[in-house]
Structures are given as C-alpha cells and as structure tokens.
PDB file of N, CA and C in Angstrom:
ATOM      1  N   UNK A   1       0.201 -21.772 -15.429  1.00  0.00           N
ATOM      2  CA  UNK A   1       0.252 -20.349 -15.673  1.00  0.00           C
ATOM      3  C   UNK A   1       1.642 -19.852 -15.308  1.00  0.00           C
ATOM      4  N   UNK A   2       2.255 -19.382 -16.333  1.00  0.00           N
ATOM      5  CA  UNK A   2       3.964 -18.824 -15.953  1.00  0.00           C
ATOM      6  C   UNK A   2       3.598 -17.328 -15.871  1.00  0.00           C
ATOM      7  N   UNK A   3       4.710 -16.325 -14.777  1.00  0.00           N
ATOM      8  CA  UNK A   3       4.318 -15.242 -14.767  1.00  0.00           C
ATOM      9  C   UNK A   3       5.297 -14.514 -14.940  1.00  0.00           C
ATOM     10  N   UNK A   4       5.749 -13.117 -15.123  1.00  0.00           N
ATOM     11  CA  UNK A   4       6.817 -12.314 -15.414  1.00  0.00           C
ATOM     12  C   UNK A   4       6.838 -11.288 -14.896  1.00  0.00           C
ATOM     13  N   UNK A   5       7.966 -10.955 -14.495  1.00  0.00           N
ATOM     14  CA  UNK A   5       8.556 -10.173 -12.993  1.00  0.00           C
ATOM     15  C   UNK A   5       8.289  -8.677 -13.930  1.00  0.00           C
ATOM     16  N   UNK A   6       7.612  -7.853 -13.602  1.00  0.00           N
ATOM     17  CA  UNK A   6       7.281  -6.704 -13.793  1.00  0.00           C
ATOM     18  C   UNK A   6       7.599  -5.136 -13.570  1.00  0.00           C
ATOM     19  N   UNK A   7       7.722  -5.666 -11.991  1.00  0.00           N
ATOM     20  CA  UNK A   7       8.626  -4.663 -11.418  1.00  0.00           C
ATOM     21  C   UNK A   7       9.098  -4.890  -9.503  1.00  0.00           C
ATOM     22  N   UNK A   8       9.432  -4.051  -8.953  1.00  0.00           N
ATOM     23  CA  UNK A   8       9.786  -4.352  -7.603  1.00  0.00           C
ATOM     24  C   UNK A   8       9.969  -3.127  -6.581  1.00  0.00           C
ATOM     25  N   UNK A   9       9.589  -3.351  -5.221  1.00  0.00           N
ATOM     26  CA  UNK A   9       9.637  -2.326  -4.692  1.00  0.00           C
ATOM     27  C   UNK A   9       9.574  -2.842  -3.077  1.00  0.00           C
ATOM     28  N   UNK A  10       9.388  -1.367  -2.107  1.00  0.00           N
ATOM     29  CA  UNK A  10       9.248  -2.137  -0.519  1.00  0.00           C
ATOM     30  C   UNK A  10       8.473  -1.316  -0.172  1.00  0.00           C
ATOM     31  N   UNK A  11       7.971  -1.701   1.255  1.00  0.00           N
ATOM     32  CA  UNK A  11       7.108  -1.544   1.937  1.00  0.00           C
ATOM     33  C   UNK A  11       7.599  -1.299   3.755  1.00  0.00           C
ATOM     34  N   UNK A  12       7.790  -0.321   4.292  1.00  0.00           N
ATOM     35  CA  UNK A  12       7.952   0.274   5.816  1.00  0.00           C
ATOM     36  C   UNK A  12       7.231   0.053   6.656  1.00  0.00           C
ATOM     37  N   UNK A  13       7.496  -0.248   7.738  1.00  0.00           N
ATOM     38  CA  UNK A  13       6.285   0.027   9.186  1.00  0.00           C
ATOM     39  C   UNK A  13       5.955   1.179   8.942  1.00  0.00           C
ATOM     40  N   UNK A  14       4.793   2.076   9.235  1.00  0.00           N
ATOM     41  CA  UNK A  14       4.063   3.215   9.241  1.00  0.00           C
ATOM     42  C   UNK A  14       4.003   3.491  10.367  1.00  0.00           C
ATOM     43  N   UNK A  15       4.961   4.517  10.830  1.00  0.00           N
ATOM     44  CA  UNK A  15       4.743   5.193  12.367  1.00  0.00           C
ATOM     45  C   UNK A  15       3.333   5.821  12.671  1.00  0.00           C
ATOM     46  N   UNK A  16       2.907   6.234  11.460  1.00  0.00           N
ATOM     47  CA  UNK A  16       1.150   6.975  11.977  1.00  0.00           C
ATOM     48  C   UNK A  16       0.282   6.086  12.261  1.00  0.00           C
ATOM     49  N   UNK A  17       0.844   4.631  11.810  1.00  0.00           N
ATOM     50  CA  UNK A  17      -0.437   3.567  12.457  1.00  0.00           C
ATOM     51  C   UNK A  17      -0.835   2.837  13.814  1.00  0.00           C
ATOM     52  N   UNK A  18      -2.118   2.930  14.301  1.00  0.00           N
ATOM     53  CA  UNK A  18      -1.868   2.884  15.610  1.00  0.00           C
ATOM     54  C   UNK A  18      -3.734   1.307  15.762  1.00  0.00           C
ATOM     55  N   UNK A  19      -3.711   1.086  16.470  1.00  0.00           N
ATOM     56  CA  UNK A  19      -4.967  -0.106  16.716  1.00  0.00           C
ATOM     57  C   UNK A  19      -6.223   0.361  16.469  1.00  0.00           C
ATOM     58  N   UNK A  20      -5.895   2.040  16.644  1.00  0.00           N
ATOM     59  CA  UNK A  20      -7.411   2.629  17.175  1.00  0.00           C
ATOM     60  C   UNK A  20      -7.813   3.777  15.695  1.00  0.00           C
ATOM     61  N   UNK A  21      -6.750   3.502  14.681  1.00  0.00           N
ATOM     62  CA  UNK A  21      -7.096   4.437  13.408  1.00  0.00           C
ATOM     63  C   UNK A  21      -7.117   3.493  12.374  1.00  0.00           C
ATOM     64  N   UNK A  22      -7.371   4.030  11.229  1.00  0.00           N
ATOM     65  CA  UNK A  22      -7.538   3.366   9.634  1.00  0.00           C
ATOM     66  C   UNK A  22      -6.263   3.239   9.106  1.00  0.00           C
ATOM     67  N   UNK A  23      -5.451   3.838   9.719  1.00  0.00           N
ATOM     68  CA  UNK A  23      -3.699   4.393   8.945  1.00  0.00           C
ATOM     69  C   UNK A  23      -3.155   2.410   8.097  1.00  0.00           C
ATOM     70  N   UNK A  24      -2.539   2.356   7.258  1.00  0.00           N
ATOM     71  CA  UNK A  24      -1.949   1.176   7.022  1.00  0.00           C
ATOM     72  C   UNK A  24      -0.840   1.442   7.687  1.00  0.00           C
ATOM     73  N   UNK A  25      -0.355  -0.019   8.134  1.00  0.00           N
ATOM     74  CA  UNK A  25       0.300  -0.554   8.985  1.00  0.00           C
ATOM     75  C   UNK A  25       1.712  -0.685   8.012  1.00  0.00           C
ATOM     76  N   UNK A  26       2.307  -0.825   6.750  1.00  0.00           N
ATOM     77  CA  UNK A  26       3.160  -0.729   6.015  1.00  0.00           C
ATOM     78  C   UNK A  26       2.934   0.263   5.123  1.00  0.00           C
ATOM     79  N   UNK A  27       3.553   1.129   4.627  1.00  0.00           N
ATOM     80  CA  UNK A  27       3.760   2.099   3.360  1.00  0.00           C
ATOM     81  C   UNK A  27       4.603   1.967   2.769  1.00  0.00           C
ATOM     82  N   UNK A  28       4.708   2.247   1.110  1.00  0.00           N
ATOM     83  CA  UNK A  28       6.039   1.999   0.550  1.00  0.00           C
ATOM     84  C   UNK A  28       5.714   2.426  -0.918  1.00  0.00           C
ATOM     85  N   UNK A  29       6.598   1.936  -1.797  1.00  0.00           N
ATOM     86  CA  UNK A  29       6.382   2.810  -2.951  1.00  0.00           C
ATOM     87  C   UNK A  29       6.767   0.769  -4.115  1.00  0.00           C
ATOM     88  N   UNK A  30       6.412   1.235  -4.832  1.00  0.00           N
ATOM     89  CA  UNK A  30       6.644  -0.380  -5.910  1.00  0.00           C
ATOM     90  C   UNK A  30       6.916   0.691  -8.079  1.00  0.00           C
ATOM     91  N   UNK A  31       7.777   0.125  -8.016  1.00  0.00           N
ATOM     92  CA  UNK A  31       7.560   0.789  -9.698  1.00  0.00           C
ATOM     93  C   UNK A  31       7.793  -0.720 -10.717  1.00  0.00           C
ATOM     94  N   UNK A  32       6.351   0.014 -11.588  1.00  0.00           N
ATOM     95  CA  UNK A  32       5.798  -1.056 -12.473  1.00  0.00           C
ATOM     96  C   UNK A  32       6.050  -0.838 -13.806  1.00  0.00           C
ATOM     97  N   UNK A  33       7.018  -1.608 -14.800  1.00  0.00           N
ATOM     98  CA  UNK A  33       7.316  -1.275 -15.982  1.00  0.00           C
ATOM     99  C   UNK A  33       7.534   0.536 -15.754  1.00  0.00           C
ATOM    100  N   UNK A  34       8.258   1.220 -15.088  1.00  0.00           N
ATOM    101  CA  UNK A  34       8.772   2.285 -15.266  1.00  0.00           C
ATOM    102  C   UNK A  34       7.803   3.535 -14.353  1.00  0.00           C
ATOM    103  N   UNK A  35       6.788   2.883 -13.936  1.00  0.00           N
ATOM    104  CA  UNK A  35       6.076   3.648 -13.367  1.00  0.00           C
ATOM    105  C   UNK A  35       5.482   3.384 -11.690  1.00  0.00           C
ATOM    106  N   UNK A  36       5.559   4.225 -10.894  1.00  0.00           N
ATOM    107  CA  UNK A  36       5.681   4.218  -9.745  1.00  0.00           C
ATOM    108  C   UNK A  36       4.656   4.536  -9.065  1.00  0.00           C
ATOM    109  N   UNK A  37       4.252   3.776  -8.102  1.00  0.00           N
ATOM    110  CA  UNK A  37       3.391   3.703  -7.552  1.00  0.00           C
ATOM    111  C   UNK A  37       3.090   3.568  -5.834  1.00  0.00           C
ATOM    112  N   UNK A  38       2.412   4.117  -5.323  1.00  0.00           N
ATOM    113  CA  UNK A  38       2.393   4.491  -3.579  1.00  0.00           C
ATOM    114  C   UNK A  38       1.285   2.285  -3.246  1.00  0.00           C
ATOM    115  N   UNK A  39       2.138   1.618  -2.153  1.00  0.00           N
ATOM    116  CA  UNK A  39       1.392   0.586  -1.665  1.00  0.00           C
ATOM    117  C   UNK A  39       1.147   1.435  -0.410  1.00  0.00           C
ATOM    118  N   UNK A  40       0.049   0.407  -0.094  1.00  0.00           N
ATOM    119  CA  UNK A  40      -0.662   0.148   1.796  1.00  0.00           C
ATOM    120  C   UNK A  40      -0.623  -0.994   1.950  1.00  0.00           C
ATOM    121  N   UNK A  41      -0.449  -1.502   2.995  1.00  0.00           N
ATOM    122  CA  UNK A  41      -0.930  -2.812   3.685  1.00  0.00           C
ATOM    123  C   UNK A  41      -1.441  -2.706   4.951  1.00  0.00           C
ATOM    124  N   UNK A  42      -2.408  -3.587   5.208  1.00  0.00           N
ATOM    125  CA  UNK A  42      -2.898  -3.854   6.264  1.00  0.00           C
ATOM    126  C   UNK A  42      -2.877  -5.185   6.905  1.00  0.00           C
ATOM    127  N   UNK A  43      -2.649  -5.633   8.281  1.00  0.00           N
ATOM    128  CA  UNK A  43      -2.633  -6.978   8.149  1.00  0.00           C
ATOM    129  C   UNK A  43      -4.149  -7.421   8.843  1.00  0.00           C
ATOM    130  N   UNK A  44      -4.364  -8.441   8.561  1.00  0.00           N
ATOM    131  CA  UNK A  44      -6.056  -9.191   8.546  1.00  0.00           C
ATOM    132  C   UNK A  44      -5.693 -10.621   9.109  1.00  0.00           C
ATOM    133  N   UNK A  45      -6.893 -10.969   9.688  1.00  0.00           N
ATOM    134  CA  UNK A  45      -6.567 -12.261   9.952  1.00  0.00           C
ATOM    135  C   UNK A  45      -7.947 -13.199   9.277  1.00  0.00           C
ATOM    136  N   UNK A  46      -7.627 -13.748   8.348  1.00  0.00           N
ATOM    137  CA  UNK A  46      -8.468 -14.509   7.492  1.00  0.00           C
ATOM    138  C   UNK A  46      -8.882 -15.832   8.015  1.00  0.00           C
ATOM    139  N   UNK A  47      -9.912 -16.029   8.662  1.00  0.00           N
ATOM    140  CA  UNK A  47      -9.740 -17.486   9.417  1.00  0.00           C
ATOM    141  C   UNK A  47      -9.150 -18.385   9.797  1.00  0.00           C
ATOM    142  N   UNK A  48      -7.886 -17.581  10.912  1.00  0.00           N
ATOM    143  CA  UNK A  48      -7.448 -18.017  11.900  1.00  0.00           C
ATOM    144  C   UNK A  48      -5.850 -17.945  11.000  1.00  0.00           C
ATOM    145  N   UNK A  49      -6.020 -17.702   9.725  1.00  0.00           N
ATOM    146  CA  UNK A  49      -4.475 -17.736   9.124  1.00  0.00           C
ATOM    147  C   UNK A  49      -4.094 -15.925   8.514  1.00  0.00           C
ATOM    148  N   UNK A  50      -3.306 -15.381   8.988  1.00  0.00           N
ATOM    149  CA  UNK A  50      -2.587 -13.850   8.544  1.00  0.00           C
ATOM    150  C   UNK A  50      -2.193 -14.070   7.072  1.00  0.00           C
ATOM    151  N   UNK A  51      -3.113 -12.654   7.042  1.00  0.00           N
ATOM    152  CA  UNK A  51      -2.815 -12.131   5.656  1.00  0.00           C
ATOM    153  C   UNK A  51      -2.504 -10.588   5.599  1.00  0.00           C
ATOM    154  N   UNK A  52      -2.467 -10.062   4.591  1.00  0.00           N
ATOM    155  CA  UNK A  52      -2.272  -8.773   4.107  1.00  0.00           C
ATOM    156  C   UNK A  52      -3.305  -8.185   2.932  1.00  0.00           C
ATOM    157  N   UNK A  53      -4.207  -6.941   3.365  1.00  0.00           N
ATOM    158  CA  UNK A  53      -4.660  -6.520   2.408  1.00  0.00           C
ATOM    159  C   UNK A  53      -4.185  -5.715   1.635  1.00  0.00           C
ATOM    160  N   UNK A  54      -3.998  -5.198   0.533  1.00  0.00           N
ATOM    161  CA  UNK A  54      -3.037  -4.162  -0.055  1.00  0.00           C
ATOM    162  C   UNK A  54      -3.719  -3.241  -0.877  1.00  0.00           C
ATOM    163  N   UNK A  55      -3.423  -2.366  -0.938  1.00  0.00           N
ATOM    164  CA  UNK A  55      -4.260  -0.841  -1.724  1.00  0.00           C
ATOM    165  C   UNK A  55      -2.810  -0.235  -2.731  1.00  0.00           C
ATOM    166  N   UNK A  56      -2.679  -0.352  -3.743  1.00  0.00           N
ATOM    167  CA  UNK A  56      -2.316   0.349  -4.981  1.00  0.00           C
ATOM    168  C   UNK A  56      -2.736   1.919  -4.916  1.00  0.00           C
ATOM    169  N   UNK A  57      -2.245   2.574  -5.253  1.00  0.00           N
ATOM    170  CA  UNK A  57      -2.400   4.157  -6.003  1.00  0.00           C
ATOM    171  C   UNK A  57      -1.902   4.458  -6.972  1.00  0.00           C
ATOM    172  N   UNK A  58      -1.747   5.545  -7.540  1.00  0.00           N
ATOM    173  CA  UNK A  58      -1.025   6.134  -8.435  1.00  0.00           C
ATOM    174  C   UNK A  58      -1.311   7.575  -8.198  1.00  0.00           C
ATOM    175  N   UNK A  59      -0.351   8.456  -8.690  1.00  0.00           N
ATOM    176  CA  UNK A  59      -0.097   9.482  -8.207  1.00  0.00           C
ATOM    177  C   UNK A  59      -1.296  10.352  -9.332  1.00  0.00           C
ATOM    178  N   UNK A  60      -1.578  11.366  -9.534  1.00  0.00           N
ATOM    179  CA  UNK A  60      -2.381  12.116 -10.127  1.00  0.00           C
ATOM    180  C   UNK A  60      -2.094  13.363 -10.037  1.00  0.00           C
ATOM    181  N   UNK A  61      -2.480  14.253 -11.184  1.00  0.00           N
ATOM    182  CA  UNK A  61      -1.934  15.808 -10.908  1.00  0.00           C
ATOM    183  C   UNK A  61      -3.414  16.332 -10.104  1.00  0.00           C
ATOM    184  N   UNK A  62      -4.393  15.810  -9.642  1.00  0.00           N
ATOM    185  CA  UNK A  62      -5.482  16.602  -9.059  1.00  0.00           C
ATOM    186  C   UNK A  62      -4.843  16.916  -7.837  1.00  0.00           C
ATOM    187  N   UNK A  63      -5.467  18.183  -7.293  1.00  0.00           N
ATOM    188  CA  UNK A  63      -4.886  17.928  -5.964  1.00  0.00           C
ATOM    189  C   UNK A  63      -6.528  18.158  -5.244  1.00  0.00           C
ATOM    190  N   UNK A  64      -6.694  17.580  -4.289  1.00  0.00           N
ATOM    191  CA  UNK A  64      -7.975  17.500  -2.975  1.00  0.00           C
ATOM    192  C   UNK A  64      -7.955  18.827  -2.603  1.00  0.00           C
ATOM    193  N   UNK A  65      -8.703  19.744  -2.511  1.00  0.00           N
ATOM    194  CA  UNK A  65      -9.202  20.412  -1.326  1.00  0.00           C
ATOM    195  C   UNK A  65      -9.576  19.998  -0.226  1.00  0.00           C
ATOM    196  N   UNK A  66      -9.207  20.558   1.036  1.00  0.00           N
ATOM    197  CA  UNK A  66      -9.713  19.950   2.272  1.00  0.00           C
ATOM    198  C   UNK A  66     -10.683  20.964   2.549  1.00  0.00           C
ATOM    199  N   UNK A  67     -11.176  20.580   3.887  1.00  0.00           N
ATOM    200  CA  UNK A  67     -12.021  21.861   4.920  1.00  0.00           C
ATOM    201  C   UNK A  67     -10.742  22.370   5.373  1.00  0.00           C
ATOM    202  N   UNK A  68     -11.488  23.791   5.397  1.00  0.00           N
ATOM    203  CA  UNK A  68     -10.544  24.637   6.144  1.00  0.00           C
ATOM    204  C   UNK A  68     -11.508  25.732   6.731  1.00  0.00           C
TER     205      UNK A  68
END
C-alpha cells in the first residue's frame, strides 16, 4: 500500500491540561488539501507500550450556546 502526503501541520503542549481534567495534552492545527483543521492528542498507554489518541475537528459556522 503506497500513500501520499496530503497535508501537514503541529501540535503544542496544552497549558489547560492537567492529570485531574479531560483537556488534551497537545493542541494544534493540521491543513488538509487546503483545508484546516483543529487536532487533540492524548497520550494512553496501550499495554505497557505509549501511544497517542487523536481527535480531528473542523471548524463549523454553528456556534453552541452555553448555560448562562
């Protein structure tokens, strides 16, 4: 299986992440064929060997209501 480089991007330590919250532990941004996109990572430890889980987004014009 040959594969083709698509696009490229990075990923930061996340100062809001802490042991005791959900926050990802890296944030960063990746753009794909022209379009840009928000990563997460988390790191995991997969039986006894480190990994990274990763969460994709894309941006959207909705915006959330919160409580207020």
């Amino acid at each position: 299986m040959a594969f083709e480089k698509v696009g490229t991007g990075m990923a930061y330590p996340n100062s809001k992440s802490t042991p005791n919250n959900k926050a990802p532990e890296f944030t960063g941004s990746i753009d794909v064929k022209g379009e840009k996109l928000q990563i997460a990572l988390w790191r995991q430890d997969n039986h006894g060997k480190q990994s990274f889980s990763i969460q994709i987004t894309k941006a959207t014009n909705h915006v959330q209501q919160g409580n207020r």
